[in-house]
Each structure stands twice: as structure tokens, then as C-alpha cells.
C-alpha atoms as a PDB file:
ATOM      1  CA  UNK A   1      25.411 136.622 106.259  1.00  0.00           C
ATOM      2  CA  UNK A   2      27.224 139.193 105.450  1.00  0.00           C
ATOM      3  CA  UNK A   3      24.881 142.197 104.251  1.00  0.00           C
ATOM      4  CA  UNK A   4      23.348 140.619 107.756  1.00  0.00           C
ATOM      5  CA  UNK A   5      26.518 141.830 109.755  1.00  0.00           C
ATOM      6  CA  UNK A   6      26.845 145.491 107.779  1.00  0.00           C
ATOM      7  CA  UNK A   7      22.746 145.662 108.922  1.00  0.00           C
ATOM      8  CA  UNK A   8      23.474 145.354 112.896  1.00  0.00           C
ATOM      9  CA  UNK A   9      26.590 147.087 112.523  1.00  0.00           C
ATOM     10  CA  UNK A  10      24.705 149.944 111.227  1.00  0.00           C
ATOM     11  CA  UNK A  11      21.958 149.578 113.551  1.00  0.00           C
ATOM     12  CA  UNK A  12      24.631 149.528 116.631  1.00  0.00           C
ATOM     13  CA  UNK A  13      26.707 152.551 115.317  1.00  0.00           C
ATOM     14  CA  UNK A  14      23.572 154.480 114.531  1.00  0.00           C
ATOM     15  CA  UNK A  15      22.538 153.552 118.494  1.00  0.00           C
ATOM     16  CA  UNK A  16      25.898 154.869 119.698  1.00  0.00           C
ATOM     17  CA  UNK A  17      25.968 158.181 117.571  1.00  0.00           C
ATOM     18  CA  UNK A  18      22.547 158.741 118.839  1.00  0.00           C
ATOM     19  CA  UNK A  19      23.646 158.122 122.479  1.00  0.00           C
ATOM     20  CA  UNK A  20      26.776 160.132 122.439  1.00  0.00           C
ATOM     21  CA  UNK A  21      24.530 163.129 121.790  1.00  0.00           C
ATOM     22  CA  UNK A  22      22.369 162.439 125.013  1.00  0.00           C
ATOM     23  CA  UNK A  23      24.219 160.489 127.433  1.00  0.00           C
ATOM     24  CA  UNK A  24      21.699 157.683 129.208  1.00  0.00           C
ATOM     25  CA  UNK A  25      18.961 158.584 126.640  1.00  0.00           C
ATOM     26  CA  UNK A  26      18.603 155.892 123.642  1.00  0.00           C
ATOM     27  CA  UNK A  27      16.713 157.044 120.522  1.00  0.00           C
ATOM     28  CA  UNK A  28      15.471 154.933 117.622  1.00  0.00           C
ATOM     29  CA  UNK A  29      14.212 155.786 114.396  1.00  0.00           C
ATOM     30  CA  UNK A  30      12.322 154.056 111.808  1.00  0.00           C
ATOM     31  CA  UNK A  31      14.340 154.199 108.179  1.00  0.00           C
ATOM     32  CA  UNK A  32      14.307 151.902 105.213  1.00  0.00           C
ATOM     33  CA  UNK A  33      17.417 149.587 103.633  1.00  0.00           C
ATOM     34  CA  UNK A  34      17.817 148.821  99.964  1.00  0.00           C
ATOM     35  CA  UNK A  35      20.117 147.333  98.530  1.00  0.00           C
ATOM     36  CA  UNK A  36      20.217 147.319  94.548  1.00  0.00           C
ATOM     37  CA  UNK A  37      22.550 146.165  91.910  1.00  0.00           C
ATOM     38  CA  UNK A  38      22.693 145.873  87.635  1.00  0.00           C
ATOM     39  CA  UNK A  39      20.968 143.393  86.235  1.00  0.00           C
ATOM     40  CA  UNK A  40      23.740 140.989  84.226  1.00  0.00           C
ATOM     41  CA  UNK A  41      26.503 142.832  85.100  1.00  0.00           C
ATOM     42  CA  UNK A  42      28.478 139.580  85.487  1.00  0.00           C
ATOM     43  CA  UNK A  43      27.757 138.457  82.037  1.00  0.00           C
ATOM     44  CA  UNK A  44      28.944 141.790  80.705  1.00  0.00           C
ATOM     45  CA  UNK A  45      32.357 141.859  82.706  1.00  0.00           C
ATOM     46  CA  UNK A  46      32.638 138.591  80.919  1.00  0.00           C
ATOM     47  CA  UNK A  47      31.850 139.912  77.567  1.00  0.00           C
ATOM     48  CA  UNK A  48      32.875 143.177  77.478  1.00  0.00           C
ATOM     49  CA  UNK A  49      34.946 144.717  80.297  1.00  0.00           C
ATOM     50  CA  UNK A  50      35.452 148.527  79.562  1.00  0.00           C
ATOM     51  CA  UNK A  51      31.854 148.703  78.661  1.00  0.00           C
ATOM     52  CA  UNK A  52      30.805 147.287  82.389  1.00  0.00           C
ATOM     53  CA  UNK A  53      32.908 149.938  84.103  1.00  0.00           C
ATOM     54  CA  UNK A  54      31.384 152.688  82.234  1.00  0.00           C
ATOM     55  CA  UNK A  55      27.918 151.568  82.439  1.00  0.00           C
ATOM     56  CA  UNK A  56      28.429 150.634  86.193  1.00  0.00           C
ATOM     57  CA  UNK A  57      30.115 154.440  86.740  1.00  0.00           C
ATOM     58  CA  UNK A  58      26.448 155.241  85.392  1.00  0.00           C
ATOM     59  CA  UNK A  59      24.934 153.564  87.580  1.00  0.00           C
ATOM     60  CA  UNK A  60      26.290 155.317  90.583  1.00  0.00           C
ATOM     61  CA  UNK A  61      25.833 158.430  89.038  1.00  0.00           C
ATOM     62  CA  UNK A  62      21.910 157.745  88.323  1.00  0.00           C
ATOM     63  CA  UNK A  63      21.706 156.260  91.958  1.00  0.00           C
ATOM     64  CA  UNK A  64      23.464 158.859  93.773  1.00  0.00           C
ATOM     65  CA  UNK A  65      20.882 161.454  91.926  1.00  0.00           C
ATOM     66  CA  UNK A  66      17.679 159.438  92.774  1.00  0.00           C
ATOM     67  CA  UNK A  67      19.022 159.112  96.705  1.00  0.00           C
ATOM     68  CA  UNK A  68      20.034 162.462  96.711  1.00  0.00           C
ATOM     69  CA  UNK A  69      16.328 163.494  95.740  1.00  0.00           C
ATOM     70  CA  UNK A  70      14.777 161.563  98.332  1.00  0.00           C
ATOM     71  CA  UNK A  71      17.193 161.663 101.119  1.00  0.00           C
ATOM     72  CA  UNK A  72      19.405 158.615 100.478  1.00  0.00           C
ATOM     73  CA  UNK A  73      22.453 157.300 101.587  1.00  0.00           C
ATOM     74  CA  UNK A  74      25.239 155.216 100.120  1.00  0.00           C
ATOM     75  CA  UNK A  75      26.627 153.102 102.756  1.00  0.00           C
ATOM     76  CA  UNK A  76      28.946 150.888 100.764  1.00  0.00           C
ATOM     77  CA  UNK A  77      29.439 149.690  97.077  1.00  0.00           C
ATOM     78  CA  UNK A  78      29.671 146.479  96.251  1.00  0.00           C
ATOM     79  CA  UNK A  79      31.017 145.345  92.927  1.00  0.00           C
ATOM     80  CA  UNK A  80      27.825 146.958  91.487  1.00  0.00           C
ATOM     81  CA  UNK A  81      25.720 147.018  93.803  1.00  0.00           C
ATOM     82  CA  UNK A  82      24.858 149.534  96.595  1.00  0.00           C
ATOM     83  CA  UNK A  83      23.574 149.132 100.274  1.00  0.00           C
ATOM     84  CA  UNK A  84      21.113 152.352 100.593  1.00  0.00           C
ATOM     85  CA  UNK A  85      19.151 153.640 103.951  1.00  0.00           C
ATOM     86  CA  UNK A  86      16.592 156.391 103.845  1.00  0.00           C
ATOM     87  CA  UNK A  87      15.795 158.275 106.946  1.00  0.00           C
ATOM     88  CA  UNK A  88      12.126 158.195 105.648  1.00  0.00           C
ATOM     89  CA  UNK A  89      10.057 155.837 104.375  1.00  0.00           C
ATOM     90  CA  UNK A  90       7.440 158.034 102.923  1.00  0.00           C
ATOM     91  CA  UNK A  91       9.836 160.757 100.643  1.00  0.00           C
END
């Protein structure tokens, strides 16, 4: 329920953005949402702390790369996963 909430919220933010910028006019555009996360990661908190924070601070790194290569966005962390749009869903 919740990543369902963070989706409309996005969807009605990105609505009123657009429609600030052209008063009466609303514009929609096509993008695509993933969400992705480390496989495990619970069982390595549990096992081995430090090592999860540095391999999850990886993580990000790696991710923010890949999205940054084909026009991704971060829109929140969570724990270690990431909620990702992309304005495109061919790049």
C-alpha cells in the first residue's frame, strides 16, 4: 500500500508541476517505475553489519551510475532499496 501511495503522489505532483507551467492546460507523459533492492540484504545485516552498509553504499553508487546513463531518477531510498522513474521507456 504504501509504494501504492508514493506512485499517485508522484503521479499528482508531476500533474501539478506540469500545470503550473501552463495554467488550464494538463500534460501527461508516459515514463517507467522500478523499484529495485539487494538480494539478502536482511540476512547480511544479521550476519555481518559493517559489511551491509558498505556493500549497500555500493549499491547506490552502481545504481545512481546506471540511472544516470539512461536518464534515471532516485525518488526515495528505502533501507536498500530504491524507487526509480525514467522519463523514457526506450533509453
Amino acid at each position: 500500500m504504501e509504494l501504492l501511495g508514493v506512485l499517485q503522489k508522484l503521479s499528482i505532483n508531476k500533474t501539478e508541476m506540469e500545470q503550473s507551467k501552463q495554467p488550464g492546460v494538463e500534460r501527461r507523459e508516459l515514463s517507467a517505475v522500478m523499484f529495485a533492492d539487494m538480494v539478502e540484504y536482511t540476512g547480511l545485516v544479521q550476519d555481518d553489519e559493517p559489511k551491509a552498509r558498505k556493500l549497500r553504499s555500493r549499491y547506490r553508487e552502481l545504481l545512481t551510475d546506471c540511472l544516470n546513463k539512461h536518464n534515471g531518477t532516485i525518488i526515495q531510498y528505502y533501507g536498500d532499496g530504491a524507487l526509480c522513474t525514467f522519463r523514457s521507456t526506450v533509453e
